[in-house]
C-alpha atoms as a PDB file:
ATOM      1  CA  UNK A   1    -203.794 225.905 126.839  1.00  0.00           C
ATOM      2  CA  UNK A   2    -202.444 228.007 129.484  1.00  0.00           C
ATOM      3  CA  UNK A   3    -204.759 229.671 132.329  1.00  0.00           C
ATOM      4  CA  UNK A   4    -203.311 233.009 133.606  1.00  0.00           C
ATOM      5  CA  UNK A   5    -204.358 235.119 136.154  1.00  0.00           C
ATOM      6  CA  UNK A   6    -202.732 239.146 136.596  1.00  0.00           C
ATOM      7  CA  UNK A   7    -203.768 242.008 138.765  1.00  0.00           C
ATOM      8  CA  UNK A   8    -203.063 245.340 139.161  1.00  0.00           C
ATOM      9  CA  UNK A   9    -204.690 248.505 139.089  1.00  0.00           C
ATOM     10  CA  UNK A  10    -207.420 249.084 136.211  1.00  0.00           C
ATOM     11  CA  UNK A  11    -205.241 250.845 133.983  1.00  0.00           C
ATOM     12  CA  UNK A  12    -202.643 248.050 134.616  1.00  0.00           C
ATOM     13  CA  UNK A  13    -204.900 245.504 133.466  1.00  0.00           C
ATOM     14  CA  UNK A  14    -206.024 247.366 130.784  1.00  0.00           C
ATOM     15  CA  UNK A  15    -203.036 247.869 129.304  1.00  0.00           C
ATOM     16  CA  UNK A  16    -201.332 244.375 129.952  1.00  0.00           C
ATOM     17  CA  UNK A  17    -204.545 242.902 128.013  1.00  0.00           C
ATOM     18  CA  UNK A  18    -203.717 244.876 124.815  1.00  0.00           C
ATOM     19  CA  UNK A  19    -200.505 243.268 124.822  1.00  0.00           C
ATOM     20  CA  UNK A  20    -201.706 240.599 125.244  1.00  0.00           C
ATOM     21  CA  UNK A  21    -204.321 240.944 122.115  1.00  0.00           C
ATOM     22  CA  UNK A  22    -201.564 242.298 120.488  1.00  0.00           C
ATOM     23  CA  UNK A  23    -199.177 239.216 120.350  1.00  0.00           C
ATOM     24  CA  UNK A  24    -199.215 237.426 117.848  1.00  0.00           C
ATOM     25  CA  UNK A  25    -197.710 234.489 118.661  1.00  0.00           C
ATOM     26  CA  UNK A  26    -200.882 233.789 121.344  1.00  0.00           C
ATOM     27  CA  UNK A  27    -204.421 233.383 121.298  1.00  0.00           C
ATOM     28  CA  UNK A  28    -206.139 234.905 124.140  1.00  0.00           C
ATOM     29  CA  UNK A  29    -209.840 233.409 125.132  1.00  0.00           C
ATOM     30  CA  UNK A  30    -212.249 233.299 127.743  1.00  0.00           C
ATOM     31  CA  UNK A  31    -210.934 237.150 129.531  1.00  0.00           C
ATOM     32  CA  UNK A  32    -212.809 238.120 132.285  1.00  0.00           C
ATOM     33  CA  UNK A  33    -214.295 240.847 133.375  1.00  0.00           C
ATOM     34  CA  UNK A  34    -212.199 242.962 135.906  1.00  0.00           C
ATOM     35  CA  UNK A  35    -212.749 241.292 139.184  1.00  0.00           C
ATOM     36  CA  UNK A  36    -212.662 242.648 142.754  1.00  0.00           C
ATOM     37  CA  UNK A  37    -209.776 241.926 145.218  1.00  0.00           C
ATOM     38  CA  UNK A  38    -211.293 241.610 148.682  1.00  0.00           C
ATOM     39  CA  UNK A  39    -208.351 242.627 150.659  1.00  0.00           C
ATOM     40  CA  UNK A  40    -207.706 245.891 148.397  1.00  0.00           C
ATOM     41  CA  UNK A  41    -210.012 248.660 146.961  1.00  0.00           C
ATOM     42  CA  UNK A  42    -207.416 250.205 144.455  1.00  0.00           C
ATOM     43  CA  UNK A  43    -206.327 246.492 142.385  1.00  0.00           C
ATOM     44  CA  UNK A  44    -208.191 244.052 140.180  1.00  0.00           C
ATOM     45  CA  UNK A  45    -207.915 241.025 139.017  1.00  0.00           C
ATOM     46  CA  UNK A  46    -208.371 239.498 135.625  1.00  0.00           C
ATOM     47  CA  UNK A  47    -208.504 235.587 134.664  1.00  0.00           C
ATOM     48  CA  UNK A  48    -208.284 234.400 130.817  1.00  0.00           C
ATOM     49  CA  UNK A  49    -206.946 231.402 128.846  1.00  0.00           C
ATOM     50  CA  UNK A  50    -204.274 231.695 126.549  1.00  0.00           C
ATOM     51  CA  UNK A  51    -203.318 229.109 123.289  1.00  0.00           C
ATOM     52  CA  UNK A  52    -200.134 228.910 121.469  1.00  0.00           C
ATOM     53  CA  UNK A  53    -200.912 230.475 118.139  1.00  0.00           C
ATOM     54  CA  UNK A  54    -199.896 227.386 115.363  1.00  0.00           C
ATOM     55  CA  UNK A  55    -196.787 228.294 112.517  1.00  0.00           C
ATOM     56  CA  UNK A  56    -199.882 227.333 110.133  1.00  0.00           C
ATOM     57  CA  UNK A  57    -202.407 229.844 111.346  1.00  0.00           C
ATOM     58  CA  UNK A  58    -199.585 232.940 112.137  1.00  0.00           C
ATOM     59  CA  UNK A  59    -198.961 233.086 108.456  1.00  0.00           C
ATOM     60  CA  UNK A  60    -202.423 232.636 106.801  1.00  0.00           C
ATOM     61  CA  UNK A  61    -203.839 234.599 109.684  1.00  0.00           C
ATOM     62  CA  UNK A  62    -206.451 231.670 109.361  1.00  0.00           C
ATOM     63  CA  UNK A  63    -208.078 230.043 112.668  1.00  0.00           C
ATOM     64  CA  UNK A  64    -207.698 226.383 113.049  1.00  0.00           C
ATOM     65  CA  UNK A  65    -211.586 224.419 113.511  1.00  0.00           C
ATOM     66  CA  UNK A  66    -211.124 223.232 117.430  1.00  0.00           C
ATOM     67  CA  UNK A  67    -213.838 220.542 116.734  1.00  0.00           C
END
């Protein structure tokens, strides 16, 4: 698992968070809501986890159980 952080403005984040939903080659869990930056009025920030999508899963389009 991978924990990424990005900002930008909202439409930044917006649109680098369908990309990211988009891949598939990555899982993307745990996004957070946009989040202010106390230094700036005009960018965001956004936190989330990211997972390596598994050959397995990418062609079945089936989630492995994590338990």
């Amino acid at each position: 698992m991978i924990k990424i952080r990005w900002m930008g403005t909202p439409e930044d984040l917006k649109w680098f968070r369908k990309h990211l939903e988009e891949d598939k080659e990555i899982r993307l869990q745990n996004v957070s809501d946009r989040l202010p930056i106390s230094t700036s009025n005009r960018y965001f920030r956004m936190m989330a986890e990211i997972e390596k999508v598994e050959d397995k899963e990418r062609t079945t389009g089936q989630k492995k159980d994590r338990r």
